[in-house]
N, C-alpha and C. Protein backbone atom coordinates (compact mmCIF):
# COMPACT_ATOMS: atom_id res chain seq x y z
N UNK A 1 -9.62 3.90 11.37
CA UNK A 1 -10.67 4.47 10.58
C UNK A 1 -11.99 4.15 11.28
N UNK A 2 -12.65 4.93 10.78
CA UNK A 2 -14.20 5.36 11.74
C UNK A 2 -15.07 4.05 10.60
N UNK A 3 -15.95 3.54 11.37
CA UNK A 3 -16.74 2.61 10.75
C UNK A 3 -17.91 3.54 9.72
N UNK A 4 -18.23 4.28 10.63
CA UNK A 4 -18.98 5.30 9.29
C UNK A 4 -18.05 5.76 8.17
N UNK A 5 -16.72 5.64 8.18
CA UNK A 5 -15.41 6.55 7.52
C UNK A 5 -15.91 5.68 5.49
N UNK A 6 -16.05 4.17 6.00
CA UNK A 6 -15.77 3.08 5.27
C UNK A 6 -16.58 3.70 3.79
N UNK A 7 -17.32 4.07 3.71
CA UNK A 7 -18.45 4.14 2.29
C UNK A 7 -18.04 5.02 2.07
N UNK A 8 -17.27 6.17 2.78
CA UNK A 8 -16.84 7.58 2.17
C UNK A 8 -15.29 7.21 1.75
N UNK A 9 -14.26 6.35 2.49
CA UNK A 9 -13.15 6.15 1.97
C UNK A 9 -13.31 5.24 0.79
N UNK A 10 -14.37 4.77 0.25
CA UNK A 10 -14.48 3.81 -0.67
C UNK A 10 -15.36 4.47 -1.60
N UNK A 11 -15.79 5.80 -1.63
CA UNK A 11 -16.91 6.23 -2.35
C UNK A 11 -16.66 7.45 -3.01
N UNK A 12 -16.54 8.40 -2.06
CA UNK A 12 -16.23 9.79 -2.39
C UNK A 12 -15.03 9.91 -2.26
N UNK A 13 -14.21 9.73 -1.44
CA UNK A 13 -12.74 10.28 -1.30
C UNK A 13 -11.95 9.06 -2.59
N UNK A 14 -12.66 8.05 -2.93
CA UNK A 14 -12.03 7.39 -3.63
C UNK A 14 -12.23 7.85 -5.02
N UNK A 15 -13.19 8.56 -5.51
CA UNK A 15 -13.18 9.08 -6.65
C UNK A 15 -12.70 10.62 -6.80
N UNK A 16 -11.99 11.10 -5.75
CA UNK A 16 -11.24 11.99 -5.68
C UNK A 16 -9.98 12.16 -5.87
N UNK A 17 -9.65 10.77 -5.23
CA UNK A 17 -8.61 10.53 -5.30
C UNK A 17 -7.91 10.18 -6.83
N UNK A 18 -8.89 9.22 -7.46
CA UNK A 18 -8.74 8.69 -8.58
C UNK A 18 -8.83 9.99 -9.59
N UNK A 19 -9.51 11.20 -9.34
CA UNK A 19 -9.26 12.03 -10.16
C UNK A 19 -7.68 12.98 -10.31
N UNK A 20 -7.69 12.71 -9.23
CA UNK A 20 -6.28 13.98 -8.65
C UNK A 20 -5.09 12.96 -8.69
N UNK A 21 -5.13 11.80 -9.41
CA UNK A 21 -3.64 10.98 -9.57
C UNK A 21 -2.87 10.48 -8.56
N UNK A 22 -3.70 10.53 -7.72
CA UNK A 22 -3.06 9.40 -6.45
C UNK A 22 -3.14 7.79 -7.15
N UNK A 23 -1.57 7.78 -6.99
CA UNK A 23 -1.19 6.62 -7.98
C UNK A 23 -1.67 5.01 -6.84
N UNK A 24 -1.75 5.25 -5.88
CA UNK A 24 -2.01 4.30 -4.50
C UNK A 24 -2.51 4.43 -3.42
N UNK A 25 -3.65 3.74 -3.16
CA UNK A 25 -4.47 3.78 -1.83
C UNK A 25 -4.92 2.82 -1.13
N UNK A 26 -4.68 2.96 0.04
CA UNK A 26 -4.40 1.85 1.11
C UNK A 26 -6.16 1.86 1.76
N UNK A 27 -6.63 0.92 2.34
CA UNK A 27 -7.67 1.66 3.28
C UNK A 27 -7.77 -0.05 4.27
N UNK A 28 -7.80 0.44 5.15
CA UNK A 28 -8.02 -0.33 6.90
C UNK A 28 -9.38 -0.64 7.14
N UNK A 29 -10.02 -1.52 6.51
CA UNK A 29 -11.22 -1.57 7.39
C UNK A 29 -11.31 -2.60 8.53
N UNK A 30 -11.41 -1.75 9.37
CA UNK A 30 -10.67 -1.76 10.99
C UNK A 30 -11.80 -2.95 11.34
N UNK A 31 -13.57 -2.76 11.33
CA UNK A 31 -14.30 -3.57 12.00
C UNK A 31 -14.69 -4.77 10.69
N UNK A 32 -14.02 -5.15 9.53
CA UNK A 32 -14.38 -5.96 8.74
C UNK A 32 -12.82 -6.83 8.83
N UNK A 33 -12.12 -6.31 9.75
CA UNK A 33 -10.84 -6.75 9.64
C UNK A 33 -9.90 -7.32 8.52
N UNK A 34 -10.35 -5.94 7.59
CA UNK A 34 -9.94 -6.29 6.36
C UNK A 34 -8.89 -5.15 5.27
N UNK A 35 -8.19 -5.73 5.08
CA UNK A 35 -7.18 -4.28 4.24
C UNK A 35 -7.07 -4.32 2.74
N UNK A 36 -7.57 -3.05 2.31
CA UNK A 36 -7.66 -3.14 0.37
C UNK A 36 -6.71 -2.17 0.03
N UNK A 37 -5.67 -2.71 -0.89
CA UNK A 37 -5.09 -1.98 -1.43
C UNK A 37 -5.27 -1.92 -2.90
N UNK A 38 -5.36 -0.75 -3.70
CA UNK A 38 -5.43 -0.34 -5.00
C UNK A 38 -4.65 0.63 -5.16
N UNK A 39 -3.96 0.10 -6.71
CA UNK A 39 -3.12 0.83 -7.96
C UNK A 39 -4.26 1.48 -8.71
N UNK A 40 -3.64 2.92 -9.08
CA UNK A 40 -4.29 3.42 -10.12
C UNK A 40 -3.85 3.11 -11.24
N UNK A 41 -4.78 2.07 -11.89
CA UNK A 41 -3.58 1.92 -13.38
C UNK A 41 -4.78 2.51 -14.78
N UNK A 42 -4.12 3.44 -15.30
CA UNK A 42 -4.92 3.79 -16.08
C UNK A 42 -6.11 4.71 -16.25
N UNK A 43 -5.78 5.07 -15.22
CA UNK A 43 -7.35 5.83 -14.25
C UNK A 43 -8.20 5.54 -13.58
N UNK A 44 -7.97 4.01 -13.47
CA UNK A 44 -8.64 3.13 -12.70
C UNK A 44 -7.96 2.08 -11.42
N UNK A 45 -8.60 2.50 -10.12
CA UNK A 45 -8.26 1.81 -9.21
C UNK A 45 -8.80 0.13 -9.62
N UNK A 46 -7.34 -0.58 -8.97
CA UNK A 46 -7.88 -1.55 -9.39
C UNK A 46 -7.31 -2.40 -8.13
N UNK A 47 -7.85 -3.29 -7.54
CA UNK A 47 -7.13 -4.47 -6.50
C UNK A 47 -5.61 -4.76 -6.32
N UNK A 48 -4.67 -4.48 -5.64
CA UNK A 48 -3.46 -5.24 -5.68
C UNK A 48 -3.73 -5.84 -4.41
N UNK A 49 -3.35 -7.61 -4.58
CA UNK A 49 -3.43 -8.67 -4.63
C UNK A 49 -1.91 -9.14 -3.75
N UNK A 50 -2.02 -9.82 -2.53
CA UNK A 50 -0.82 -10.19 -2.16
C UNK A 50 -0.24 -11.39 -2.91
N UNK A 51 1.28 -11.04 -2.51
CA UNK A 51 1.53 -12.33 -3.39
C UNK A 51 1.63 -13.61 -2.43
N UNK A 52 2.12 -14.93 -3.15
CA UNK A 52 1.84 -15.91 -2.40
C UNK A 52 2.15 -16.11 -0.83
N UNK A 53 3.13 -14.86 -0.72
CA UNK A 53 3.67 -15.24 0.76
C UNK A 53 2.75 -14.62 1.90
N UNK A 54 1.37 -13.48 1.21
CA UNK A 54 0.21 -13.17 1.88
C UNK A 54 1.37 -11.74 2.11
N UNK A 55 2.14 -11.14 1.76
CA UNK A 55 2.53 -9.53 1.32
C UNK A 55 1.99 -9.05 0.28
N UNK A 56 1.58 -7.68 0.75
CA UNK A 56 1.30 -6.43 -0.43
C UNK A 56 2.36 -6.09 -0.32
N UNK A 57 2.84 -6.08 -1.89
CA UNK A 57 3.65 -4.84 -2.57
C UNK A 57 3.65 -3.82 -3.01
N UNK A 58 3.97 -2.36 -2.71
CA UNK A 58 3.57 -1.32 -3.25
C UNK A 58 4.39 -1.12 -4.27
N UNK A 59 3.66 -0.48 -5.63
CA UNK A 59 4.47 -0.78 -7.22
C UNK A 59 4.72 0.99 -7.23
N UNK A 60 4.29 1.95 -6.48
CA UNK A 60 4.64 3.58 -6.65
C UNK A 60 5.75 3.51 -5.83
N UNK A 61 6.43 3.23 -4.63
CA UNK A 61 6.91 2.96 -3.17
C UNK A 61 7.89 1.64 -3.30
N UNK A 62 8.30 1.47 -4.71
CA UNK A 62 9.16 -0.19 -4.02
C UNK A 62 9.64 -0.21 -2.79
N UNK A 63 9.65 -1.73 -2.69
CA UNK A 63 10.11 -1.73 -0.97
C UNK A 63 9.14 -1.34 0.16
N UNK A 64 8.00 -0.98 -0.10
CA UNK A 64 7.26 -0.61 1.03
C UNK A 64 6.00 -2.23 0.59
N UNK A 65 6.36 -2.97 1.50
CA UNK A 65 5.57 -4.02 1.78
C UNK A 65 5.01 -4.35 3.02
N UNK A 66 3.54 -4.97 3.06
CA UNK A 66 2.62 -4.79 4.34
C UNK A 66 1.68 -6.24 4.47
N UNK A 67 2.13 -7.29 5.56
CA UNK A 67 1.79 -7.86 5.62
C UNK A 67 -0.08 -8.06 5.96
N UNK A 68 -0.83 -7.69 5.30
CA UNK A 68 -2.38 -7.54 6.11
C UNK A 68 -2.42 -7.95 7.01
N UNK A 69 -2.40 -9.28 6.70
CA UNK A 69 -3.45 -10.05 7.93
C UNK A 69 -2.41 -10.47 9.17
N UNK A 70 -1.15 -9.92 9.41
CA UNK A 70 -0.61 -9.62 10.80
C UNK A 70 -1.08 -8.44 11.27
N UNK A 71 -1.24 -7.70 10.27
CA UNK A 71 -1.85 -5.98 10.67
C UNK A 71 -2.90 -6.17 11.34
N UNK A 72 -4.00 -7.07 10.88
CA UNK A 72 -5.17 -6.95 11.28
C UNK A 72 -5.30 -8.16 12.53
N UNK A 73 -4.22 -8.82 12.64
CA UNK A 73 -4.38 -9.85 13.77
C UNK A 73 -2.81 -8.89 14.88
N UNK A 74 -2.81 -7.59 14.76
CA UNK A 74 -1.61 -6.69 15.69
C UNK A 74 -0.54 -8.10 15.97
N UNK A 75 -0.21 -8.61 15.06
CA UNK A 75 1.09 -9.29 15.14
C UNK A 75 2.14 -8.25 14.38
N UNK A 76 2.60 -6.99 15.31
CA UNK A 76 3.41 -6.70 15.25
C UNK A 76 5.07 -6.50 14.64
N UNK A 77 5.84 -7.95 15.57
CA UNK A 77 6.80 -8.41 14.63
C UNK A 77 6.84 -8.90 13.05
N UNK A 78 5.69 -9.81 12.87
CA UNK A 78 5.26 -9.97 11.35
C UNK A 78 5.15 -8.76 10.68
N UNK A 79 4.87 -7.74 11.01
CA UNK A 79 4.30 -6.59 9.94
C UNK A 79 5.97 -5.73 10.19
N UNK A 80 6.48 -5.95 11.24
CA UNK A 80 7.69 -4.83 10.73
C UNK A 80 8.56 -6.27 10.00
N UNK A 81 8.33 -7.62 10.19
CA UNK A 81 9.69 -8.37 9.17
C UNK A 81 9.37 -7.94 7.93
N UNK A 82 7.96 -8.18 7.63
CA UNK A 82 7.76 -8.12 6.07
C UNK A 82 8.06 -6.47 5.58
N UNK A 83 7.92 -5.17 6.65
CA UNK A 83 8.08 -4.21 6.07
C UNK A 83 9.77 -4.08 6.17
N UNK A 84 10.54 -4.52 7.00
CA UNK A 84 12.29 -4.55 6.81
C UNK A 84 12.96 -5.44 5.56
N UNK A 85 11.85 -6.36 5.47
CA UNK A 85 12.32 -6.91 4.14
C UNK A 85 11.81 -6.50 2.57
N UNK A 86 11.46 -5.79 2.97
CA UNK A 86 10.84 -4.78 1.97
C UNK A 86 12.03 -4.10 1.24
N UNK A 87 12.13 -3.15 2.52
CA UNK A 87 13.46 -2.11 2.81
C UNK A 87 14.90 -2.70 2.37
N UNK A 88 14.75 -3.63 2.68
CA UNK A 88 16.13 -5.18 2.05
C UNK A 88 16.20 -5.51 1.09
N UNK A 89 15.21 -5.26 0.47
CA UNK A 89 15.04 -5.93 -1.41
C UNK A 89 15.48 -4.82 -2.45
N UNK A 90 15.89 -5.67 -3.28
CA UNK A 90 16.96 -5.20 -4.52
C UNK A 90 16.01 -4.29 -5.11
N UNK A 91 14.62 -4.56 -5.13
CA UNK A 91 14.11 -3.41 -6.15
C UNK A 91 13.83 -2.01 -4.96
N UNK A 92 13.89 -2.20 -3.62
CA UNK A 92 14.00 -0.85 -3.23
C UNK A 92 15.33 -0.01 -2.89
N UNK A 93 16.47 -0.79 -3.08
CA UNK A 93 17.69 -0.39 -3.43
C UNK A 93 17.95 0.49 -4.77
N UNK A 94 16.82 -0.01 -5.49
CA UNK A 94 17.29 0.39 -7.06
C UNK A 94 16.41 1.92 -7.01
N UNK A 95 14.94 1.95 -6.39
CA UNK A 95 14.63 2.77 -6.11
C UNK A 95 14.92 4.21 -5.39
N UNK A 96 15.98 3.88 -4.38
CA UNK A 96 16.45 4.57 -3.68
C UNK A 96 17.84 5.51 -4.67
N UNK A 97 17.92 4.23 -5.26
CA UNK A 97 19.40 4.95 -5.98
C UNK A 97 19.18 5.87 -7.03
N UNK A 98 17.68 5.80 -7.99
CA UNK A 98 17.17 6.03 -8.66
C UNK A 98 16.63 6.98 -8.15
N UNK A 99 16.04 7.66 -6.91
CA UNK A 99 15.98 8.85 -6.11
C UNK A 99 17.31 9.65 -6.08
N UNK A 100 18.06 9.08 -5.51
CA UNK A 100 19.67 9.94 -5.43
C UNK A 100 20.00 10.19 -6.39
N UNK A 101 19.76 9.88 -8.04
CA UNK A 101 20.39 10.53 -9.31
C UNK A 101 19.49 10.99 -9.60
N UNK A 102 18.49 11.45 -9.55
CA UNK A 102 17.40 12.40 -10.06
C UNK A 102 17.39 13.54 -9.37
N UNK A 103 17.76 13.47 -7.95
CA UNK A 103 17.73 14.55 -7.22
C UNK A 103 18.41 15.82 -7.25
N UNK A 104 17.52 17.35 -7.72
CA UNK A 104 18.31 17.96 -8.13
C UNK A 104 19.57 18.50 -7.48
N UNK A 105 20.37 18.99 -7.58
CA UNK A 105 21.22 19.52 -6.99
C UNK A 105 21.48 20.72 -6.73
């Protein structure tokens, strides 16, 4: 993301977003070396918060987990363990399965 990008991904496109039901939004700020993720809960974006092990969890996406601050330090292997163990966990199993019986036929 473009350093000018930052006040418009946090400003305008974010209250666009928040209108049009984008349930989750990620944003990279690349030169603050910093990553915000927000849930729409309610109509309102609000902070999700890593948990103690310093992973974001995505609550629309189970199983899609993102370590920040390997992201932002390109430690690589860290950001694909935490996203394979994501992919490994029981609640994105349940998700997945929960895709396959909904799916029409």
């Amino acid at each position: 993301m473009a350093a000018s990008s930052v006040s418009f991904d946090l400003g305008k496109k974010f209250e666009v977003y928040r209108r049009n039901g984008v349930r989750e939004y990620v944003v990279w700020r690349v030169l603050d070396g910093q990553v915000d993720w927000y849930a729409n809960r309610g109509g309102r974006f609000e902070p999700v918060h890593p948990a103690a092990d310093g992973i974001l969890r995505g609550e629309v996406f189970p199983g899609l987990w993102l370590h920040a601050a390997a992201l932002v330090q390109n430690d690589r292997k860290a950001v694909q363990a935490a996203l394979q163990q994501g992919l490994d966990s029981p609640e994105h199993a349940l998700f997945v399965e929960r895709l396959r019986r909904d799916r029409p036929a």
